[in-house]
PDB file of N, CA and C in Angstrom:
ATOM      1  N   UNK A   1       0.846  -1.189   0.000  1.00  0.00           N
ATOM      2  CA  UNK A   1       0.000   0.000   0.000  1.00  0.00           C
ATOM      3  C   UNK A   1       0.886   1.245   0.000  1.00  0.00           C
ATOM      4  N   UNK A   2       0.591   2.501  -0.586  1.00  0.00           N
ATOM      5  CA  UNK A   2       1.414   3.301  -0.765  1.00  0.00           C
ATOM      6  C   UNK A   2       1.026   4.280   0.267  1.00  0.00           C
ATOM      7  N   UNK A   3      -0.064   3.945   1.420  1.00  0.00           N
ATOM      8  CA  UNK A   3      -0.434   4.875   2.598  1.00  0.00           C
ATOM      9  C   UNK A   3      -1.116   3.941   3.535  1.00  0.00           C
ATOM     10  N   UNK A   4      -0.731   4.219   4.624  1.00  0.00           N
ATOM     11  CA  UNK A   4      -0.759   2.787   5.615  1.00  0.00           C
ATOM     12  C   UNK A   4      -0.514   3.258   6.949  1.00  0.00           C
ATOM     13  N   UNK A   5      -1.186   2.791   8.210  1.00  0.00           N
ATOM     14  CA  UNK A   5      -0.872   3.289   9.357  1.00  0.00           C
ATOM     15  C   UNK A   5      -2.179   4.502   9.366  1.00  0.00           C
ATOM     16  N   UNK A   6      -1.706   5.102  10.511  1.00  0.00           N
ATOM     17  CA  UNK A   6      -2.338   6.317  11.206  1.00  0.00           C
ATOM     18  C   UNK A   6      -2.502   7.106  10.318  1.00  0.00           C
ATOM     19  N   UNK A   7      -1.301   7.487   8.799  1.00  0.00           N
ATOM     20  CA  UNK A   7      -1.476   8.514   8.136  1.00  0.00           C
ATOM     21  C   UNK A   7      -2.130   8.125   6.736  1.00  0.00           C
ATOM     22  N   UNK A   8      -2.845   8.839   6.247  1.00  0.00           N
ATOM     23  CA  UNK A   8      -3.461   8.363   5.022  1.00  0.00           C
ATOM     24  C   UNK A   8      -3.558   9.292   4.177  1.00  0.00           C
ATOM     25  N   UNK A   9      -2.738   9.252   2.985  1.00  0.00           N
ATOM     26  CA  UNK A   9      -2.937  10.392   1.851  1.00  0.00           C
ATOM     27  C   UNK A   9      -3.648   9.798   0.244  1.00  0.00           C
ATOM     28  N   UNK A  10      -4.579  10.838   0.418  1.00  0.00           N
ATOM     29  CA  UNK A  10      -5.692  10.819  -0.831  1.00  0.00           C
ATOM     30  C   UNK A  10      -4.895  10.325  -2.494  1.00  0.00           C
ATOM     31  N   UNK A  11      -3.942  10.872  -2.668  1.00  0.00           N
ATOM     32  CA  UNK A  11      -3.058  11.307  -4.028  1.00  0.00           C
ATOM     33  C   UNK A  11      -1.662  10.930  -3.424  1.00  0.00           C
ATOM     34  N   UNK A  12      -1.153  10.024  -3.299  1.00  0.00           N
ATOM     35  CA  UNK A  12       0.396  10.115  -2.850  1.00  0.00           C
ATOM     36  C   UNK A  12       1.649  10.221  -4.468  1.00  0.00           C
ATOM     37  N   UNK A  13       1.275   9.555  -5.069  1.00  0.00           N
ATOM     38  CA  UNK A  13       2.417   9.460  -5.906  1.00  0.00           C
ATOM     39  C   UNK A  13       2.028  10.890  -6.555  1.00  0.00           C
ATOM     40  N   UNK A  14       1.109  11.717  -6.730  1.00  0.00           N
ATOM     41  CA  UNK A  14       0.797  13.019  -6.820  1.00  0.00           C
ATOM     42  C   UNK A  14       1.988  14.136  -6.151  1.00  0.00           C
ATOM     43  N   UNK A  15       1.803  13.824  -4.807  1.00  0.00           N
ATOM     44  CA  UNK A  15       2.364  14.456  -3.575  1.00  0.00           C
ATOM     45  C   UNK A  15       3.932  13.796  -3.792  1.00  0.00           C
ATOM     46  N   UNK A  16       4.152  12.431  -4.166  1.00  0.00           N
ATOM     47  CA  UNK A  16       5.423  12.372  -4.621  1.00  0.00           C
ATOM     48  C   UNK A  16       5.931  13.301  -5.632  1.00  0.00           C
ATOM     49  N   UNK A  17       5.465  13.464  -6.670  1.00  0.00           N
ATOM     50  CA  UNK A  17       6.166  14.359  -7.811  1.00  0.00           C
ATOM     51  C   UNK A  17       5.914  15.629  -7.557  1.00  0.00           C
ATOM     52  N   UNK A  18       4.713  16.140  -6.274  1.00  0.00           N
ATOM     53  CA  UNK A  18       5.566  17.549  -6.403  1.00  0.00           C
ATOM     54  C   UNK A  18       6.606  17.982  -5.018  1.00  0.00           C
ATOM     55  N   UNK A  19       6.728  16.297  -4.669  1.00  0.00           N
ATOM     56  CA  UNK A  19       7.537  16.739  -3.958  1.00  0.00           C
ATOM     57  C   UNK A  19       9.282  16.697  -4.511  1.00  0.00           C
ATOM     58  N   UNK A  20       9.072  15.878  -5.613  1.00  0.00           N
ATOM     59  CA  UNK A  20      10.240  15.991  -6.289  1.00  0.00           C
ATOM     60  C   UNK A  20      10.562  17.190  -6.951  1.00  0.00           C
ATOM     61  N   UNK A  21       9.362  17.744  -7.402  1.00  0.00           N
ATOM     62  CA  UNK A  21       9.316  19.280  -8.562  1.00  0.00           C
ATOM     63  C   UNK A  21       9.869  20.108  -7.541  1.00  0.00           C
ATOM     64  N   UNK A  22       9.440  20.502  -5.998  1.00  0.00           N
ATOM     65  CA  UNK A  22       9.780  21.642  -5.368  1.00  0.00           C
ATOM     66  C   UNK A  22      11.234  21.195  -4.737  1.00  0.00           C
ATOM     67  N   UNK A  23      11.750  19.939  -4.585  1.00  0.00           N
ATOM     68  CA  UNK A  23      13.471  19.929  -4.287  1.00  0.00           C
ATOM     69  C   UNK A  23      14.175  19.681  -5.320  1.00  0.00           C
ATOM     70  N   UNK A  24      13.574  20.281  -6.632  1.00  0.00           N
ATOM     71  CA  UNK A  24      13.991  20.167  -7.678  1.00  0.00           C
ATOM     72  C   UNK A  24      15.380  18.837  -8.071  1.00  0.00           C
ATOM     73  N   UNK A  25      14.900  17.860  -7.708  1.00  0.00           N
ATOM     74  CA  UNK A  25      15.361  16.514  -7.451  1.00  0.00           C
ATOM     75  C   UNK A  25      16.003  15.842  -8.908  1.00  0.00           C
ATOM     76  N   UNK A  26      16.924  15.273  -8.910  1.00  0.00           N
ATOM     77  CA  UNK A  26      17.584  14.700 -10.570  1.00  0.00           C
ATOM     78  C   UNK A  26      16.702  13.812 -10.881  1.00  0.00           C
ATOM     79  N   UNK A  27      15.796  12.814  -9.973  1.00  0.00           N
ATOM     80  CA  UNK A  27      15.063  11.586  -9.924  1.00  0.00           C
ATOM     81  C   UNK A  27      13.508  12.787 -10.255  1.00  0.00           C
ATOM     82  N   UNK A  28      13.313  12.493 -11.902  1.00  0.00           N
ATOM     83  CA  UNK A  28      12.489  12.952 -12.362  1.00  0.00           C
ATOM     84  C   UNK A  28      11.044  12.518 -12.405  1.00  0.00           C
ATOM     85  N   UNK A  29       9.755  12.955 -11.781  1.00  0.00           N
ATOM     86  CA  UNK A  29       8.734  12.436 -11.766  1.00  0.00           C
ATOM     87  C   UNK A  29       8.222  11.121 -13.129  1.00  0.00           C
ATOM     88  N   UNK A  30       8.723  11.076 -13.783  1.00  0.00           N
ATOM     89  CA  UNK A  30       8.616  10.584 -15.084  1.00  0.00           C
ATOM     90  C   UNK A  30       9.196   9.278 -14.674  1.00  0.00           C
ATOM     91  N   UNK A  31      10.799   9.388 -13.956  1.00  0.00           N
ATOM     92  CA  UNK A  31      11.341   8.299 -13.433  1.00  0.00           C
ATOM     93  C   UNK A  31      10.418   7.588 -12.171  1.00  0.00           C
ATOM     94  N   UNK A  32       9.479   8.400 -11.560  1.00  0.00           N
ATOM     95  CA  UNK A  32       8.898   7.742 -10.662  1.00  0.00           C
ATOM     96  C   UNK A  32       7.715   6.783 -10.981  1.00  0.00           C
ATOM     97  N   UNK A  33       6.858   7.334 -12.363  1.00  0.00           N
ATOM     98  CA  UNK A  33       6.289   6.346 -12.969  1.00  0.00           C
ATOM     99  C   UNK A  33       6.840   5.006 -13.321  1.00  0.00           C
ATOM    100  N   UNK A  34       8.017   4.830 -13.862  1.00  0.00           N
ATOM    101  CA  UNK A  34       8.546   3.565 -14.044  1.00  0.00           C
ATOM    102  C   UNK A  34       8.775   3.119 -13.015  1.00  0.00           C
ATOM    103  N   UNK A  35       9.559   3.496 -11.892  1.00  0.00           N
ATOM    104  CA  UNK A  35       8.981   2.662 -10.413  1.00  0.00           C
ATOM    105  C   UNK A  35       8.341   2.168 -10.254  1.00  0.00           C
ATOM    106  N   UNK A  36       7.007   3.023 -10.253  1.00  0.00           N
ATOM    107  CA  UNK A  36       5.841   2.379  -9.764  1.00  0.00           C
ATOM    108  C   UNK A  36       5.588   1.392 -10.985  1.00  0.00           C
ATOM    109  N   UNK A  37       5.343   1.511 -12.118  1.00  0.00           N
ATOM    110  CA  UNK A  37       4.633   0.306 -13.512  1.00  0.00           C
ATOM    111  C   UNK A  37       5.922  -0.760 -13.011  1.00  0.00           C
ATOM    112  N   UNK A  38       6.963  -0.825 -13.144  1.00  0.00           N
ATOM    113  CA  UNK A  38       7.666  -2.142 -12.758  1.00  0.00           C
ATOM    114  C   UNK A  38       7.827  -2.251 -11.128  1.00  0.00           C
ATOM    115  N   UNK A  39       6.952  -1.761 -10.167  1.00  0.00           N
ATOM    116  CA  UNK A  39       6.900  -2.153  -8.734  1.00  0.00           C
ATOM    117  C   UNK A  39       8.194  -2.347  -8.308  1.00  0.00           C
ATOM    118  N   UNK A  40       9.100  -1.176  -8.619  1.00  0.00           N
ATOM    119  CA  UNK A  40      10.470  -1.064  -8.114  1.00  0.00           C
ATOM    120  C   UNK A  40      10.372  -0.289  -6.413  1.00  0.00           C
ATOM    121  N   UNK A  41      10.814  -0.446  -5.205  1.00  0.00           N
ATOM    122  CA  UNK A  41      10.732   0.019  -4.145  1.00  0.00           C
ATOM    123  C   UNK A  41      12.232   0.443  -4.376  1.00  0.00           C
ATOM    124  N   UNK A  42      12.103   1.945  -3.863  1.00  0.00           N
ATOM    125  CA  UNK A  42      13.420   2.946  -3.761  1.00  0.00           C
ATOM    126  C   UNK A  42      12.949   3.852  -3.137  1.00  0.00           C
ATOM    127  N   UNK A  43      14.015   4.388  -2.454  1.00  0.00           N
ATOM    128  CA  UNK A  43      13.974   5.586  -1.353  1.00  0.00           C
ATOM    129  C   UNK A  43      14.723   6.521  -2.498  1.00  0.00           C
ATOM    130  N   UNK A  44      14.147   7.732  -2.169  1.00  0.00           N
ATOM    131  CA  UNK A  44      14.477   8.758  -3.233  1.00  0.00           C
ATOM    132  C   UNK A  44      14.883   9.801  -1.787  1.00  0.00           C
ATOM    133  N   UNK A  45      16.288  10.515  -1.484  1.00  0.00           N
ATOM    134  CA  UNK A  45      15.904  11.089  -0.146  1.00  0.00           C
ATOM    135  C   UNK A  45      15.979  12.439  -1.333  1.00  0.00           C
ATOM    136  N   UNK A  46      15.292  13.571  -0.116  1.00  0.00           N
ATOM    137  CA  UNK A  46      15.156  15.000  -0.476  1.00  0.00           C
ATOM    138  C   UNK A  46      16.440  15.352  -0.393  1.00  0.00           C
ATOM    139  N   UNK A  47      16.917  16.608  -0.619  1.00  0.00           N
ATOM    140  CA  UNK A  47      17.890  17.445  -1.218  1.00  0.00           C
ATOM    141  C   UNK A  47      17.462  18.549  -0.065  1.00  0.00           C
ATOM    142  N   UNK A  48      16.317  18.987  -0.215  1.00  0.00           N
ATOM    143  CA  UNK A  48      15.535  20.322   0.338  1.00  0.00           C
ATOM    144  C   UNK A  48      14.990  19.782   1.453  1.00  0.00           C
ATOM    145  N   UNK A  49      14.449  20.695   2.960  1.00  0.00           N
ATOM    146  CA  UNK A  49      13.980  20.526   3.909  1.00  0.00           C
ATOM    147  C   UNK A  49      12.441  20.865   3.519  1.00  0.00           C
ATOM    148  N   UNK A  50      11.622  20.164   3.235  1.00  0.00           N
ATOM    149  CA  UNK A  50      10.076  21.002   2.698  1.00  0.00           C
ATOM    150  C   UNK A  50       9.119  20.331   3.930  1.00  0.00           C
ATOM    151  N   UNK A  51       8.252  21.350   4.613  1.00  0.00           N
ATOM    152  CA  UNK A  51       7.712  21.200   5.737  1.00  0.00           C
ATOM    153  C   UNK A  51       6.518  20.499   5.066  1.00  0.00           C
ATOM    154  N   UNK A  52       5.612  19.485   5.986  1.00  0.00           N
ATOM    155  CA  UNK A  52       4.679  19.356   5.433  1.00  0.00           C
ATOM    156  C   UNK A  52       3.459  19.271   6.722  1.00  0.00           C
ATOM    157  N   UNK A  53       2.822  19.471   6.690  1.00  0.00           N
ATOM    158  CA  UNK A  53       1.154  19.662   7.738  1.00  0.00           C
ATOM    159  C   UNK A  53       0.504  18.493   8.175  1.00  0.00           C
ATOM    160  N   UNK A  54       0.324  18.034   9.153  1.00  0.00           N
ATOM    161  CA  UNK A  54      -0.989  16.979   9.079  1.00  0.00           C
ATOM    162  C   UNK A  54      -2.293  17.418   9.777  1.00  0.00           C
ATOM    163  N   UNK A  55      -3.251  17.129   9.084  1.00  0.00           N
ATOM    164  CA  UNK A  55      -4.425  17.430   9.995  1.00  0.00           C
ATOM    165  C   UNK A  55      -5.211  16.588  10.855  1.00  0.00           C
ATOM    166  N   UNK A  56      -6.036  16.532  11.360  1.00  0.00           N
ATOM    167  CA  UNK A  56      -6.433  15.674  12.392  1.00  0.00           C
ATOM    168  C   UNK A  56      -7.949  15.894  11.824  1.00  0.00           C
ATOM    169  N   UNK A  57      -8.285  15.067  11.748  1.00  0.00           N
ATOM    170  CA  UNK A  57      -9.946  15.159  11.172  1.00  0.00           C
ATOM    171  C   UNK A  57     -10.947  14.202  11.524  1.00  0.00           C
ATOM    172  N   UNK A  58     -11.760  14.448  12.351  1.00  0.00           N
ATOM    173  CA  UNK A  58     -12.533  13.047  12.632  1.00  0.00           C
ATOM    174  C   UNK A  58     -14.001  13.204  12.212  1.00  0.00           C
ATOM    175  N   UNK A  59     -14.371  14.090  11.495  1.00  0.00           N
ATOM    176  CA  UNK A  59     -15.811  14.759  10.839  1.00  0.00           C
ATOM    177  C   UNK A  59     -15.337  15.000   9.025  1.00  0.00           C
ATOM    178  N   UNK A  60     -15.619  14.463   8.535  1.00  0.00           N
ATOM    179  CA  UNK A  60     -16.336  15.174   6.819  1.00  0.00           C
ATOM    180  C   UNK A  60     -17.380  14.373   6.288  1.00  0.00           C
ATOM    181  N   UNK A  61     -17.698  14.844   5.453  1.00  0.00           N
ATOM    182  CA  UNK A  61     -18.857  14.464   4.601  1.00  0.00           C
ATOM    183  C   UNK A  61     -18.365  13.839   3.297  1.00  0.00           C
ATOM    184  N   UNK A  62     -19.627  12.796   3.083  1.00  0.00           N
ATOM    185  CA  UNK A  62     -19.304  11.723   2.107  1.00  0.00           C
ATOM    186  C   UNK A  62     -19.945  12.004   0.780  1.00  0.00           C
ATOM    187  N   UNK A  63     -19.572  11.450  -0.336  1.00  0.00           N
ATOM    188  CA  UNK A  63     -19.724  11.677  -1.416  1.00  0.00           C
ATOM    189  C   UNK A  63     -21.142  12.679  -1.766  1.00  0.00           C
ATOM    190  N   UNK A  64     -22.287  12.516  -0.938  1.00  0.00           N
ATOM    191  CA  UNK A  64     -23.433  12.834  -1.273  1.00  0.00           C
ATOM    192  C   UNK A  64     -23.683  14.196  -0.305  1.00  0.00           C
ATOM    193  N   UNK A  65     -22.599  14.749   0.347  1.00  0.00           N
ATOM    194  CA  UNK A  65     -22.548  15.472   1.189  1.00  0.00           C
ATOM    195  C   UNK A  65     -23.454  15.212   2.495  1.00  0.00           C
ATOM    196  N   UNK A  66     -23.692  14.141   2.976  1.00  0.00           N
ATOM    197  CA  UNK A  66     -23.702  13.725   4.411  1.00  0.00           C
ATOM    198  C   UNK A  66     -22.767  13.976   5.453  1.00  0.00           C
ATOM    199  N   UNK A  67     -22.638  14.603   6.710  1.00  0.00           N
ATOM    200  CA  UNK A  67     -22.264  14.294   7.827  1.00  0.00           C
ATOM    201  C   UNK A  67     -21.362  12.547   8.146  1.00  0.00           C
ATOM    202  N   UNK A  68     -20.015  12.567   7.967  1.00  0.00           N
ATOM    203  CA  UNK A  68     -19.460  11.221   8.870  1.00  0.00           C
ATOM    204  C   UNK A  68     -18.695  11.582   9.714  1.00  0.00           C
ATOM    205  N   UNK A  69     -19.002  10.869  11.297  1.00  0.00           N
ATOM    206  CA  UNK A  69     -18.056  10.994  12.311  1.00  0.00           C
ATOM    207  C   UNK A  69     -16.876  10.421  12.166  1.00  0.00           C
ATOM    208  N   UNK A  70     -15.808   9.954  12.687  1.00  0.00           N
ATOM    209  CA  UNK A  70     -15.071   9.260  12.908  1.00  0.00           C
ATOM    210  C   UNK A  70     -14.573   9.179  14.561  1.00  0.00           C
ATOM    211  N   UNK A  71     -14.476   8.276  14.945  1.00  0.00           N
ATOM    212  CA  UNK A  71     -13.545   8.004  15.867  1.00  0.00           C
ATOM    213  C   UNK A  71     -12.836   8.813  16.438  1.00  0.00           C
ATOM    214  N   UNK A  72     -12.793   9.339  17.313  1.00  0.00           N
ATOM    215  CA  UNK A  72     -11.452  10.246  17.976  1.00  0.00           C
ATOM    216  C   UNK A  72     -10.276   9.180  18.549  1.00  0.00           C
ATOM    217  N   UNK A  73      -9.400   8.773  18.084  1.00  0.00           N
ATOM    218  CA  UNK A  73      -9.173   7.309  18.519  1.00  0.00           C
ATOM    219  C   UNK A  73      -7.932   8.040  19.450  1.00  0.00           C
ATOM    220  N   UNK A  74      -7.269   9.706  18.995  1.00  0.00           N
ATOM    221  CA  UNK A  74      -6.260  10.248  19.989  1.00  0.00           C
ATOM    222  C   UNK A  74      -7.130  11.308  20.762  1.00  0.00           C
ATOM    223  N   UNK A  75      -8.400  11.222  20.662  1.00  0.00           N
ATOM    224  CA  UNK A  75      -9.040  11.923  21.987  1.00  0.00           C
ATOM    225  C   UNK A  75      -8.712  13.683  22.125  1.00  0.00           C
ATOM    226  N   UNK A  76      -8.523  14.001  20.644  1.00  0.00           N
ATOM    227  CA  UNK A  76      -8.400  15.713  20.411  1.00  0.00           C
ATOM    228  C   UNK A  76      -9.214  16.572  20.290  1.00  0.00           C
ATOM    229  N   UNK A  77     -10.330  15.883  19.730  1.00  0.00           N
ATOM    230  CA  UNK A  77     -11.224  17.085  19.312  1.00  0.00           C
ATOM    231  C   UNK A  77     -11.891  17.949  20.412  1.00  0.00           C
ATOM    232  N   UNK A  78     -11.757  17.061  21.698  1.00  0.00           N
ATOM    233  CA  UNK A  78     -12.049  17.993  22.996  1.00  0.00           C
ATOM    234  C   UNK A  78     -11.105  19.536  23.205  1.00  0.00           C
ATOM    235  N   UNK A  79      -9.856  19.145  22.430  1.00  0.00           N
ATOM    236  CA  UNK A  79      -8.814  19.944  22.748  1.00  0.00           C
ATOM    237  C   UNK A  79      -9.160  21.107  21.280  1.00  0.00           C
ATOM    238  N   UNK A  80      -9.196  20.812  20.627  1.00  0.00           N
ATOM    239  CA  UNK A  80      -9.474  21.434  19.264  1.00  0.00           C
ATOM    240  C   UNK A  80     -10.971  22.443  19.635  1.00  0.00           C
ATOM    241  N   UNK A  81     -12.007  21.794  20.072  1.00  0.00           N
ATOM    242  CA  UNK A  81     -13.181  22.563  20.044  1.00  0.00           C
ATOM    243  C   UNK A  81     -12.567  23.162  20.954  1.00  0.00           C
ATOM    244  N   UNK A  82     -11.878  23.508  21.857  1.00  0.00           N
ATOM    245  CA  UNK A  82     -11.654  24.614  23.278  1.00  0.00           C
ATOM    246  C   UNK A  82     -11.334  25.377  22.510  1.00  0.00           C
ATOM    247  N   UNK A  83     -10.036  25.075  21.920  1.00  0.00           N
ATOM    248  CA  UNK A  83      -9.107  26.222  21.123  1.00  0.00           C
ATOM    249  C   UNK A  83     -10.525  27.457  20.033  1.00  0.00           C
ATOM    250  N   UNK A  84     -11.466  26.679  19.543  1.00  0.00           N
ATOM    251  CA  UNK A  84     -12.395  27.055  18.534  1.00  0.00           C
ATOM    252  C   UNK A  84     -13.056  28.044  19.050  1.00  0.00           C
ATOM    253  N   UNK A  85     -13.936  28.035  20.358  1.00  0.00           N
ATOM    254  CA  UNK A  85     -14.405  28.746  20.802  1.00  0.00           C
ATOM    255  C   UNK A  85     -14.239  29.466  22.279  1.00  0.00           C
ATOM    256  N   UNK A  86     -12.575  29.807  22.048  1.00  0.00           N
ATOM    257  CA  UNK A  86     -12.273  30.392  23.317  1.00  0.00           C
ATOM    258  C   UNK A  86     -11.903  31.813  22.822  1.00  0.00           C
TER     259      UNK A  86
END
């Protein structure tokens, strides 16, 4: 799986090539397609320090725009709603 564990990204090999485009990397997104079509595993390290965000989300809405909870499984959103309306 190319996202696994606690963290889960929507688009990764996406987020791979621009993470190659912004450390302007020799290992060309183009080269990362052939990786992946012949299921080659390689560590490509960065060049550049590029920060990246995670969010914590245990509420969005599903395809039809419904309301889904999720789980607070690290028990934040108590901490998050304070911050919201203090």
């Amino acid at each position: 799986a190319y996202s696994h564990g606690c963290v889960r990204c929507e688009n990764p090999v996406d987020l791979a090539k621009m993470l190659l485009f912004y450390d302007e990397n020799t290992q060309l997104p183009d080269s990362l397609d052939t990786l992946i079509q012949h299921q080659i595993h390689k560590t490509i390290p960065l060049r550049k320090h590029i920060p990246i965000q995670f969010d914590y989300i245990t509420v969005g809405t599903t395809k039809s725009g419904n309301l889904h909870f999720y789980k607070d499984i690290y028990r934040k959103d108590d901490a998050y709603l304070k911050l919201l309306f203090e």
